[in-house]
PDB file of N, CA and C in Angstrom:
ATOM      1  N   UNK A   1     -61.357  19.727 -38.707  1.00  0.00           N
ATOM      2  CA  UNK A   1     -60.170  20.424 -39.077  1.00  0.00           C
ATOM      3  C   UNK A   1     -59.540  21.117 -37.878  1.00  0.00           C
ATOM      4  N   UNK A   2     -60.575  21.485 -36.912  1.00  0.00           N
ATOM      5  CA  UNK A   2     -60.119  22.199 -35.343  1.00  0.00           C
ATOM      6  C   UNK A   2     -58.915  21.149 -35.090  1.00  0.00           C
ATOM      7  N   UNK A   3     -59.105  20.014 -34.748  1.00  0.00           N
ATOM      8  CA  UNK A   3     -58.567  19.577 -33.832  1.00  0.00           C
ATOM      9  C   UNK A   3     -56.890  18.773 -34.719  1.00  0.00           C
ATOM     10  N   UNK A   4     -56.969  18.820 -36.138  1.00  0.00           N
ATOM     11  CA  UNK A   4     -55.585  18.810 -36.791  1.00  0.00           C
ATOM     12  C   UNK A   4     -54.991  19.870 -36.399  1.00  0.00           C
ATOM     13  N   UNK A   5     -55.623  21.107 -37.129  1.00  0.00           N
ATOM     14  CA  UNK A   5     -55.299  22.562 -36.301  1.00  0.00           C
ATOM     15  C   UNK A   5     -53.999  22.604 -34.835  1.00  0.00           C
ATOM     16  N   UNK A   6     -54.808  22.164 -34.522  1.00  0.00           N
ATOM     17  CA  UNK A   6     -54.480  22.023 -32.744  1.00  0.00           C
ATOM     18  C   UNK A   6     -53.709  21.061 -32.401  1.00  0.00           C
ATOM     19  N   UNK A   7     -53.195  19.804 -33.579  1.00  0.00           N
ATOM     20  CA  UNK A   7     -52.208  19.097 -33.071  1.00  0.00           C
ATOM     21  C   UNK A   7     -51.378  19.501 -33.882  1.00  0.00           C
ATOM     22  N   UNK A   8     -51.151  19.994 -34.946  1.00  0.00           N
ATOM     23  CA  UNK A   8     -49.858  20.593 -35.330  1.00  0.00           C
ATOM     24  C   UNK A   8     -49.721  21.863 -35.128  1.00  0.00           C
ATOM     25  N   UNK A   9     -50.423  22.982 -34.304  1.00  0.00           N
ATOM     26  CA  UNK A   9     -49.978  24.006 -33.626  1.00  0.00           C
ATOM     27  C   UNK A   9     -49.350  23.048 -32.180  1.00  0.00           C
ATOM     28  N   UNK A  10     -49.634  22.305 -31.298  1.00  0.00           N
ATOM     29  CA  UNK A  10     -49.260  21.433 -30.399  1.00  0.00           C
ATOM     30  C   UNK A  10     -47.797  20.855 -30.738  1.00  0.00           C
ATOM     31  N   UNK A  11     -47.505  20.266 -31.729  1.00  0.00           N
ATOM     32  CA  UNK A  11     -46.039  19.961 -32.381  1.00  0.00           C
ATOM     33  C   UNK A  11     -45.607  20.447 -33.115  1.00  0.00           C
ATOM     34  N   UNK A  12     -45.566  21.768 -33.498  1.00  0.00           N
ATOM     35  CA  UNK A  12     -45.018  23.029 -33.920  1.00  0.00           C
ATOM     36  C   UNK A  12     -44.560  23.505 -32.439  1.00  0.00           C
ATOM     37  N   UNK A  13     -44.775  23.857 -31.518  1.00  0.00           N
ATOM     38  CA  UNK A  13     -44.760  24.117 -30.045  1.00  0.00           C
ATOM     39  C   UNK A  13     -43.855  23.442 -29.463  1.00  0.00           C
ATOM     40  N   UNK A  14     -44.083  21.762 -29.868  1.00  0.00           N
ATOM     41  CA  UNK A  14     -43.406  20.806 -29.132  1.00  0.00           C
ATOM     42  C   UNK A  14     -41.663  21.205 -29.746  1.00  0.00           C
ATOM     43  N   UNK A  15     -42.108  20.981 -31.361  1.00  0.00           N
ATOM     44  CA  UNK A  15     -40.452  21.079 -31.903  1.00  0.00           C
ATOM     45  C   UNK A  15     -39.680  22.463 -31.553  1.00  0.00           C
ATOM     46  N   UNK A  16     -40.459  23.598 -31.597  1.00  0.00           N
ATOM     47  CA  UNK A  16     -40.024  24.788 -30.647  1.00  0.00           C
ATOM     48  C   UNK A  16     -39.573  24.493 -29.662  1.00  0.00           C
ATOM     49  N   UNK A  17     -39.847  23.964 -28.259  1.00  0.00           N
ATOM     50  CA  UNK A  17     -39.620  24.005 -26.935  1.00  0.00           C
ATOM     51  C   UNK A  17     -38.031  22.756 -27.396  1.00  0.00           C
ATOM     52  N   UNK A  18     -38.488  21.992 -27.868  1.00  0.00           N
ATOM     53  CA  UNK A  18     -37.240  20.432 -28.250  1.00  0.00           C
ATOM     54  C   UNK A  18     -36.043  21.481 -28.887  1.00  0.00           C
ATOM     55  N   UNK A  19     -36.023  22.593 -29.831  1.00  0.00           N
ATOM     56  CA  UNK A  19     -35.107  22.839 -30.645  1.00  0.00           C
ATOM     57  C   UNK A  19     -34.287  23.827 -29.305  1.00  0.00           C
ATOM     58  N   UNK A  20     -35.195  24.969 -28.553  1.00  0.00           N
ATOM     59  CA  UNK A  20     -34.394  25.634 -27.648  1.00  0.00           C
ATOM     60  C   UNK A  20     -33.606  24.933 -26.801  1.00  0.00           C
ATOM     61  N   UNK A  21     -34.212  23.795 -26.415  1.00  0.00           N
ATOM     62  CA  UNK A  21     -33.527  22.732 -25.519  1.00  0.00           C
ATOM     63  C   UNK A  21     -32.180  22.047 -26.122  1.00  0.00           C
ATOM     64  N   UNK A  22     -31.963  21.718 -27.298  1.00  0.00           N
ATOM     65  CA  UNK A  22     -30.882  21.191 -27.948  1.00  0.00           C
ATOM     66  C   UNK A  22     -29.678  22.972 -28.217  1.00  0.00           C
ATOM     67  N   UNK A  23     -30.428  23.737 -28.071  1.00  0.00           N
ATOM     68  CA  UNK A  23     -29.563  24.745 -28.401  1.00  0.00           C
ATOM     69  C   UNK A  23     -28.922  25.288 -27.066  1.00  0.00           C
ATOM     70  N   UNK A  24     -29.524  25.040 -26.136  1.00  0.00           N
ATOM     71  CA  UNK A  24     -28.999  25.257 -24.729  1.00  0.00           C
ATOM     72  C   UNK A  24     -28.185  24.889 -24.062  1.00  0.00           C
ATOM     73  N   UNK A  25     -28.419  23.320 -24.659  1.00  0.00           N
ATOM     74  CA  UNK A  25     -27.816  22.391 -24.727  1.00  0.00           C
ATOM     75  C   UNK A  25     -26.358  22.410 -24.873  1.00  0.00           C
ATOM     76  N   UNK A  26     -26.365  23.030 -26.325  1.00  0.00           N
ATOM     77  CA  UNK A  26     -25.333  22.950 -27.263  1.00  0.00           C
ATOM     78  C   UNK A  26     -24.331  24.214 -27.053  1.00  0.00           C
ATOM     79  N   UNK A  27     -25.194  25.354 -26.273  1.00  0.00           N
ATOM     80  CA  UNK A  27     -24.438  26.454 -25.431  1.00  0.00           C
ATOM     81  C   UNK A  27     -23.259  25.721 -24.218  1.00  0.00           C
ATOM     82  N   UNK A  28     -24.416  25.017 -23.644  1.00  0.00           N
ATOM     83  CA  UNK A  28     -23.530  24.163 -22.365  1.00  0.00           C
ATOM     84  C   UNK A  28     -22.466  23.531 -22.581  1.00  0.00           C
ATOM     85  N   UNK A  29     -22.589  22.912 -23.387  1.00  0.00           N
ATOM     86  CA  UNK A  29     -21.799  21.601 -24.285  1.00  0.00           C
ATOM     87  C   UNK A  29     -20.206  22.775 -24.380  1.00  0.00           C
ATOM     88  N   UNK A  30     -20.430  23.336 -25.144  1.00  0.00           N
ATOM     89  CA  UNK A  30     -19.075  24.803 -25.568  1.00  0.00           C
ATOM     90  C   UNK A  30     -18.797  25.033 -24.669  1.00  0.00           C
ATOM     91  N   UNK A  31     -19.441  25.558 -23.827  1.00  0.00           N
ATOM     92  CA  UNK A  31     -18.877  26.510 -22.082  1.00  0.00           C
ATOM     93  C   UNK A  31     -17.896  24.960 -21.211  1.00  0.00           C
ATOM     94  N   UNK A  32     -18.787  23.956 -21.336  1.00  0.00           N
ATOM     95  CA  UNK A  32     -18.208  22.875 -20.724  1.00  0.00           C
ATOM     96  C   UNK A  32     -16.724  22.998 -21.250  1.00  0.00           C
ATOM     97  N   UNK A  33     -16.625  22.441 -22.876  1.00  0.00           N
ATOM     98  CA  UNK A  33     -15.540  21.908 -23.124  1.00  0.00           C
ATOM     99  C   UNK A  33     -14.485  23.344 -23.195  1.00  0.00           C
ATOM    100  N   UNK A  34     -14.858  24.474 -23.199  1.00  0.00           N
ATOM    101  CA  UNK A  34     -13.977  25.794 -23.368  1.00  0.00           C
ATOM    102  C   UNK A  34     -13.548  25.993 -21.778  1.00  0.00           C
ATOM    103  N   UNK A  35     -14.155  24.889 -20.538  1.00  0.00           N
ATOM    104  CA  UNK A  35     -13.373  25.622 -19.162  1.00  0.00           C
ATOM    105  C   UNK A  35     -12.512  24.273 -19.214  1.00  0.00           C
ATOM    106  N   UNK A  36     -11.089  25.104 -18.800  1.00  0.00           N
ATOM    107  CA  UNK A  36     -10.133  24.427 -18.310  1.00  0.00           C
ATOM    108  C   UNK A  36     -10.249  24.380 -16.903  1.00  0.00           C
ATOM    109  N   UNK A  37      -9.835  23.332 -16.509  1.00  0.00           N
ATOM    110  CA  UNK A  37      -9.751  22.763 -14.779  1.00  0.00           C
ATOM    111  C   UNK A  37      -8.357  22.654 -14.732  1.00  0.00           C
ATOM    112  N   UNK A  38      -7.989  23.630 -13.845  1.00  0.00           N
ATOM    113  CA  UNK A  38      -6.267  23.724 -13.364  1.00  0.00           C
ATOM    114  C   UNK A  38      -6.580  22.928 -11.776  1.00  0.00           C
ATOM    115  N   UNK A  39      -5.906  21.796 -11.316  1.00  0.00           N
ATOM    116  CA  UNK A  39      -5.576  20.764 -10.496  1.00  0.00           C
ATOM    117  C   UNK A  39      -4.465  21.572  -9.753  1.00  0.00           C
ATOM    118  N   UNK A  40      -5.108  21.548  -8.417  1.00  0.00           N
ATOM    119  CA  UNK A  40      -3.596  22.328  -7.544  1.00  0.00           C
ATOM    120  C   UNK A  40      -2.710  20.873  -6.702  1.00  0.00           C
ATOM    121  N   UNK A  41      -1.629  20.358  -7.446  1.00  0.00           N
ATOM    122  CA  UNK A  41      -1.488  18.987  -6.409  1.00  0.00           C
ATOM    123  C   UNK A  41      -0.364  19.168  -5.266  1.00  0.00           C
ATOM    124  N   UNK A  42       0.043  20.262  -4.927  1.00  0.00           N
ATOM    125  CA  UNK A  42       1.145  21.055  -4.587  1.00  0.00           C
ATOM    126  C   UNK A  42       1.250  20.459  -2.609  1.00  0.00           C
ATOM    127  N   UNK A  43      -0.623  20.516  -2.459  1.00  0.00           N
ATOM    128  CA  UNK A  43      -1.098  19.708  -1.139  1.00  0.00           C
ATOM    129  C   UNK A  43      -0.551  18.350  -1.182  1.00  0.00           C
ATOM    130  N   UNK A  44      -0.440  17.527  -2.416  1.00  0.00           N
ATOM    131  CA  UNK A  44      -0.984  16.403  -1.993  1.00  0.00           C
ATOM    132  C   UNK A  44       0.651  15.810  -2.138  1.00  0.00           C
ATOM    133  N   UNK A  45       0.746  16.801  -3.333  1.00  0.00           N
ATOM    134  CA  UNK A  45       2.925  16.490  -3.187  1.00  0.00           C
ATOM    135  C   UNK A  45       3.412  16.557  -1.477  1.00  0.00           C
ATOM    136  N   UNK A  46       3.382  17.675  -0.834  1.00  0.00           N
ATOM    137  CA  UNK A  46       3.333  17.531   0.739  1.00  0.00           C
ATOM    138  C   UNK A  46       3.025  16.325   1.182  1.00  0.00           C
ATOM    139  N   UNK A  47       2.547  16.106   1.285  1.00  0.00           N
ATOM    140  CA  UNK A  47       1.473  14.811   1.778  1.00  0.00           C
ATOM    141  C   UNK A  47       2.613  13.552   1.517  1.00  0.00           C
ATOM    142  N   UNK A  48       3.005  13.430  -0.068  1.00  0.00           N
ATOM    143  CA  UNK A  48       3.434  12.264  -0.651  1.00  0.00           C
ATOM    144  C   UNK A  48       4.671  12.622   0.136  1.00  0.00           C
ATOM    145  N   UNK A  49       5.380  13.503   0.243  1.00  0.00           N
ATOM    146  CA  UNK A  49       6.686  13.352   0.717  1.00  0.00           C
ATOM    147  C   UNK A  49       6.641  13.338   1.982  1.00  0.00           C
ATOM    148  N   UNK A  50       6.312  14.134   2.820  1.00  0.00           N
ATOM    149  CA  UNK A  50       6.089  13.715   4.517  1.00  0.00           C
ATOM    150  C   UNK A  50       6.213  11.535   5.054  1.00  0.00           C
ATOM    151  N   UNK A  51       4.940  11.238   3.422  1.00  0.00           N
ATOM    152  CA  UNK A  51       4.710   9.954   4.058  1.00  0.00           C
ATOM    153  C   UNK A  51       6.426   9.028   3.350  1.00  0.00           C
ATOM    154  N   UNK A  52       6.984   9.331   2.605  1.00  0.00           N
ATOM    155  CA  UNK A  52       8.387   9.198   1.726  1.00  0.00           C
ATOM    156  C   UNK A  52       8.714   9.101   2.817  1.00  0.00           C
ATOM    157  N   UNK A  53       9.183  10.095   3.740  1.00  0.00           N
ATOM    158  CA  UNK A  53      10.346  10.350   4.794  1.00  0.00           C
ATOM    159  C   UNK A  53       9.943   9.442   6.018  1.00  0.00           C
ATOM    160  N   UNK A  54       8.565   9.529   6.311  1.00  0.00           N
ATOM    161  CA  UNK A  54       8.282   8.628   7.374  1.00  0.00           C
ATOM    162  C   UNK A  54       8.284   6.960   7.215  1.00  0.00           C
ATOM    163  N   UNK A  55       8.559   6.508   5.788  1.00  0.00           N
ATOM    164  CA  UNK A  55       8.693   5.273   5.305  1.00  0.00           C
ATOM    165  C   UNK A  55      10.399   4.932   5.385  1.00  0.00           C
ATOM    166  N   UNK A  56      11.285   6.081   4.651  1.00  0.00           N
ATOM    167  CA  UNK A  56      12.202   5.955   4.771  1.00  0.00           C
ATOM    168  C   UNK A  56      12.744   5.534   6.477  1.00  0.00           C
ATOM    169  N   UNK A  57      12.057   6.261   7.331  1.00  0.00           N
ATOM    170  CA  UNK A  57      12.094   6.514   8.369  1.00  0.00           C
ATOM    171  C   UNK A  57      12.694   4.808   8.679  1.00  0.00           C
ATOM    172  N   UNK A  58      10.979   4.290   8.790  1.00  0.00           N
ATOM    173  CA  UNK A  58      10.695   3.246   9.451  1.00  0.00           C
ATOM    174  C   UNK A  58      11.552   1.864   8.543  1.00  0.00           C
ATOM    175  N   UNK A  59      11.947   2.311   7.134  1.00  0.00           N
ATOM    176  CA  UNK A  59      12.641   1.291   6.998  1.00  0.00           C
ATOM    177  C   UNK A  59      13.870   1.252   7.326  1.00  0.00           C
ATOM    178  N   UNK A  60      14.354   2.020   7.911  1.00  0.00           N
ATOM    179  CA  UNK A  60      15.879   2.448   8.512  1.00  0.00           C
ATOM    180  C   UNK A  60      15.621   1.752   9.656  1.00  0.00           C
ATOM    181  N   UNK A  61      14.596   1.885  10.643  1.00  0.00           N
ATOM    182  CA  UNK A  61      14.588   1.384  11.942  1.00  0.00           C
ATOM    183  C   UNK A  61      14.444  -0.701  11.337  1.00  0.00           C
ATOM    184  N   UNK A  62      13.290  -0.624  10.405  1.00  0.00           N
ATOM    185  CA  UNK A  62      13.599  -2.139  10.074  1.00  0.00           C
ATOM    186  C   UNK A  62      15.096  -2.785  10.116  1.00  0.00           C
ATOM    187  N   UNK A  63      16.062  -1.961   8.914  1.00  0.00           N
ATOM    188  CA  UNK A  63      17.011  -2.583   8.722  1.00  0.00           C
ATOM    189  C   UNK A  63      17.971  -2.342   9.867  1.00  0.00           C
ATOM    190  N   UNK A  64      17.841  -1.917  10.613  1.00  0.00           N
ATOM    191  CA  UNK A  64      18.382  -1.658  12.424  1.00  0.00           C
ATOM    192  C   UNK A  64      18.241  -2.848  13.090  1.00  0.00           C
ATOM    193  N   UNK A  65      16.967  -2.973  13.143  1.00  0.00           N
ATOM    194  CA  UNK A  65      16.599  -4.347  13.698  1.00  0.00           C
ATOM    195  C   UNK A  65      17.262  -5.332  13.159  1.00  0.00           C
ATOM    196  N   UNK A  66      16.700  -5.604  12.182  1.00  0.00           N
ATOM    197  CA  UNK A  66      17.717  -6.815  11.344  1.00  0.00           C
ATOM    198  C   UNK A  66      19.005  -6.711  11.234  1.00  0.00           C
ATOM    199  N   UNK A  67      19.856  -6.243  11.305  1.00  0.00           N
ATOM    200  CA  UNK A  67      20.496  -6.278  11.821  1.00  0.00           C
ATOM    201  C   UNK A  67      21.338  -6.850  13.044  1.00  0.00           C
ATOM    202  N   UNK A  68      20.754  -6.360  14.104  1.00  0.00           N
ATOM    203  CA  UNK A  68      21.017  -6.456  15.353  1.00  0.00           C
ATOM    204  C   UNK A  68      20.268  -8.659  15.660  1.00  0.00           C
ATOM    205  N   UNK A  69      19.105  -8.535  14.943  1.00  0.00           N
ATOM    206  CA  UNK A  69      18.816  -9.628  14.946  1.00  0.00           C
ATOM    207  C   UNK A  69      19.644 -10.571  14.140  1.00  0.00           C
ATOM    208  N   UNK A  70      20.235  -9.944  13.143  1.00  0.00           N
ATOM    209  CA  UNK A  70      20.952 -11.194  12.471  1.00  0.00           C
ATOM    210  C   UNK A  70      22.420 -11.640  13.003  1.00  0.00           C
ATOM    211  N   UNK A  71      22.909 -10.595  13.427  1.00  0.00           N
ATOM    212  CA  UNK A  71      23.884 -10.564  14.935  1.00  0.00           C
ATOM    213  C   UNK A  71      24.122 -12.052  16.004  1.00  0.00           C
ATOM    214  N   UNK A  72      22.676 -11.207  16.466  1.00  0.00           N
ATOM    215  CA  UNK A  72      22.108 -12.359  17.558  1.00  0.00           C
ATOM    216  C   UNK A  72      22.017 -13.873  17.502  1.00  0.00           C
ATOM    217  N   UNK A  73      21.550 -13.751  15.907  1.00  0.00           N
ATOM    218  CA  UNK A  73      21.369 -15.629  15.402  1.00  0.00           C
ATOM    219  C   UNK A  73      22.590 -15.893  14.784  1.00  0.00           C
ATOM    220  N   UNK A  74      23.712 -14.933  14.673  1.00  0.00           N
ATOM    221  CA  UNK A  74      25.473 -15.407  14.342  1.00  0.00           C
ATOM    222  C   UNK A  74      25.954 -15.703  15.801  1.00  0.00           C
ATOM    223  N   UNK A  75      25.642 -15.132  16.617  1.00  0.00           N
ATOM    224  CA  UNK A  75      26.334 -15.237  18.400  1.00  0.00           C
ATOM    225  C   UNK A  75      25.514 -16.182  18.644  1.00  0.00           C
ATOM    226  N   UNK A  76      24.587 -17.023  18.733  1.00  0.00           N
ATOM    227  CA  UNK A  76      23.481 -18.005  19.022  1.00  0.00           C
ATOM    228  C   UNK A  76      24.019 -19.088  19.100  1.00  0.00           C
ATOM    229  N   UNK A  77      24.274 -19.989  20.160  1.00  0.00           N
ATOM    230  CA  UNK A  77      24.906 -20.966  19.978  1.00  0.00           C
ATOM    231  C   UNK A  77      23.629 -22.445  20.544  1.00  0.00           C
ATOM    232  N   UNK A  78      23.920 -23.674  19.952  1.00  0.00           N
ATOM    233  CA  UNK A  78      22.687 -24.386  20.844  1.00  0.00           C
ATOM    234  C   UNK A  78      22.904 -25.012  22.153  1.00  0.00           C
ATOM    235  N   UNK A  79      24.305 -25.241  22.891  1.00  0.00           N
ATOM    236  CA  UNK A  79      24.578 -25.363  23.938  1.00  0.00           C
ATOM    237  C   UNK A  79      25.514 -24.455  24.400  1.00  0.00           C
ATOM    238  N   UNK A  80      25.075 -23.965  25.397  1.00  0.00           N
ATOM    239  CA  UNK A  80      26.630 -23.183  26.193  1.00  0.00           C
ATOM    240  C   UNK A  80      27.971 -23.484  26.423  1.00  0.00           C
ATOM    241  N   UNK A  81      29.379 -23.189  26.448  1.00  0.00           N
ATOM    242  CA  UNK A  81      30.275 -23.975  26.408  1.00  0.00           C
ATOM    243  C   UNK A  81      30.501 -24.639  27.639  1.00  0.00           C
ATOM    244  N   UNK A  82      29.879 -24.218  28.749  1.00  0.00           N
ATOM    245  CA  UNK A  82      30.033 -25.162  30.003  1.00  0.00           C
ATOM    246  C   UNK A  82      29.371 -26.196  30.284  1.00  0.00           C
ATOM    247  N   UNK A  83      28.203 -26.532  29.738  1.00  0.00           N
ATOM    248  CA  UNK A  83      26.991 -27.459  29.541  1.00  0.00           C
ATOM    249  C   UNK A  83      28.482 -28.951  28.502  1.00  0.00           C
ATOM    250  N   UNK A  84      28.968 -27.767  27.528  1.00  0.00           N
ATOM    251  CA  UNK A  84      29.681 -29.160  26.584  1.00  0.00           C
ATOM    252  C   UNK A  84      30.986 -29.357  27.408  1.00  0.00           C
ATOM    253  N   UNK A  85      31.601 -28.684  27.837  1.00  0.00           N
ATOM    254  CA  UNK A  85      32.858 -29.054  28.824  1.00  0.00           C
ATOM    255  C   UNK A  85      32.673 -30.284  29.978  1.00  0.00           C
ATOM    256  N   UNK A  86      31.345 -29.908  30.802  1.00  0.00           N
ATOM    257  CA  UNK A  86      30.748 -31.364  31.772  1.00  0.00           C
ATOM    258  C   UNK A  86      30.734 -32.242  30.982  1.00  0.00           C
ATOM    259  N   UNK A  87      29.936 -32.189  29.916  1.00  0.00           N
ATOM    260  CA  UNK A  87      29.402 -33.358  28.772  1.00  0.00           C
ATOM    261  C   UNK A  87      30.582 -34.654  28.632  1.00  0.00           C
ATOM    262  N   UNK A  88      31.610 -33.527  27.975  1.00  0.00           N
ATOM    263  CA  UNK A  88      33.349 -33.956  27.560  1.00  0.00           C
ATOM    264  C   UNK A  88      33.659 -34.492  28.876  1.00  0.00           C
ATOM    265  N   UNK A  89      33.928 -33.775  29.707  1.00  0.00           N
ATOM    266  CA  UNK A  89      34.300 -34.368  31.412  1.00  0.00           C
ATOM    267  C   UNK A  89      33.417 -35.892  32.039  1.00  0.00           C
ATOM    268  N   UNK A  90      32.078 -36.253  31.482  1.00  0.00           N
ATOM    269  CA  UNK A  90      31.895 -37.024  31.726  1.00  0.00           C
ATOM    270  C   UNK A  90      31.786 -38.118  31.128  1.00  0.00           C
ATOM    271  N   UNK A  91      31.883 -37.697  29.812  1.00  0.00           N
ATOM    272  CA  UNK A  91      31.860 -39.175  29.140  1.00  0.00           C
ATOM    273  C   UNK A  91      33.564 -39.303  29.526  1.00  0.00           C
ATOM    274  N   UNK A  92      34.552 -38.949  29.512  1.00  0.00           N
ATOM    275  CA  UNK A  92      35.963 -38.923  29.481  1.00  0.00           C
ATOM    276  C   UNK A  92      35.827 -39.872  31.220  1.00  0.00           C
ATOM    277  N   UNK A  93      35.406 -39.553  31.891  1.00  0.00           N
ATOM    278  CA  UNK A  93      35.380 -40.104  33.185  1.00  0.00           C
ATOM    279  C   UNK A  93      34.665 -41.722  32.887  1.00  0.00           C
ATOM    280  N   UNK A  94      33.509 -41.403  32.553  1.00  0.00           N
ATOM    281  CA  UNK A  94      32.619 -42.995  32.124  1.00  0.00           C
ATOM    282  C   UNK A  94      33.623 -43.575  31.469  1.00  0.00           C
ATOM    283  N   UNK A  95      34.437 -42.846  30.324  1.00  0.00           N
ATOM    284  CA  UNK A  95      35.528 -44.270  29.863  1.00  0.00           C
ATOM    285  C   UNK A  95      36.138 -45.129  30.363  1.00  0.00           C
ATOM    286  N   UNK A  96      36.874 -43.750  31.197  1.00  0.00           N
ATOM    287  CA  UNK A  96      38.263 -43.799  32.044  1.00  0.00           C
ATOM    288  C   UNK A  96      37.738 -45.089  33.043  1.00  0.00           C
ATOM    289  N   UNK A  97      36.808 -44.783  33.600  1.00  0.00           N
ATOM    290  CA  UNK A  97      36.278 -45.878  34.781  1.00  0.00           C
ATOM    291  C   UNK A  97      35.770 -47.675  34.321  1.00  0.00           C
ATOM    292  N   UNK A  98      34.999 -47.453  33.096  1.00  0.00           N
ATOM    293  CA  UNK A  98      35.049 -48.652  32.108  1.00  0.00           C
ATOM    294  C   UNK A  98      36.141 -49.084  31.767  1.00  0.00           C
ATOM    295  N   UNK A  99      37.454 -48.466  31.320  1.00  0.00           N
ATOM    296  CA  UNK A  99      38.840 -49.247  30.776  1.00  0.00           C
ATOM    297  C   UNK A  99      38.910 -49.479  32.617  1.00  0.00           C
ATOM    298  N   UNK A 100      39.004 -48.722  33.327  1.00  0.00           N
ATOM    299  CA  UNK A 100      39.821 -49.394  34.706  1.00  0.00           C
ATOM    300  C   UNK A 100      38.941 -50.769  34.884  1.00  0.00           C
ATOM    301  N   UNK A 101      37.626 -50.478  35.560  1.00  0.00           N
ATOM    302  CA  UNK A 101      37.147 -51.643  35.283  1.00  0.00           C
ATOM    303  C   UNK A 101      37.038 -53.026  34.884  1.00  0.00           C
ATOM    304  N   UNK A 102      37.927 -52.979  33.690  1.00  0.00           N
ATOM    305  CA  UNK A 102      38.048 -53.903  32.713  1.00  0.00           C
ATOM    306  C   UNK A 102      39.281 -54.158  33.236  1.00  0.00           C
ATOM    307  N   UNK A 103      40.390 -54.082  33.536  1.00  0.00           N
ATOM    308  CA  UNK A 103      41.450 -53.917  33.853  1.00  0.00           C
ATOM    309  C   UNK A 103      41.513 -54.311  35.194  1.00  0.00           C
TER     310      UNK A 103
END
């Protein structure tokens, strides 16, 4: 009979120590959900706009460029006009000398 004794004084003990634990628990649990967490984002707004302006920034310098580049490939020509003036001058001569020729 000792040793029944002694296991349900043992889990009488156990469910004691288990019940404070769920109640401690259940303290925590309340305190948890009763604190509000106030978020300061006031830093990180800074942050977002600094990098805003420095984007704005750099897409201003993009569309600068492009610009100036799309310029460049309107003025772009694939021969120079003196390169086509000889061109004209010599086939006009090769004719000229073929009709005499012939003639």
């Amino acid at each position: 009979m000792t040793k029944l004794e002694e296991l349900t004084a043992l889990l009488v003990n156990e469910i004691n120590d288990f019940n404070k634990g769920v109640e401690k628990l259940e303290k925590i649990s309340e305190q948890i959900s009763a604190t509000k967490i106030k978020m300061d984002v006031s830093e990180y707004k800074s942050i977002i706009e600094e990098h805003q302006q420095q984007m704005a920034i750099h897409k201003d310098i993009l569309d600068r460029f492009e610009g100036r580049f799309n310029a460049k490939i309107e003025q772009a020509k694939i021969y120079p006009t003196w390169a086509v003036v000889v061109f004209i001058v010599t086939l006009l001569f090769g004719f000229c000398s073929i009709v005499y020729s012939a003639f």
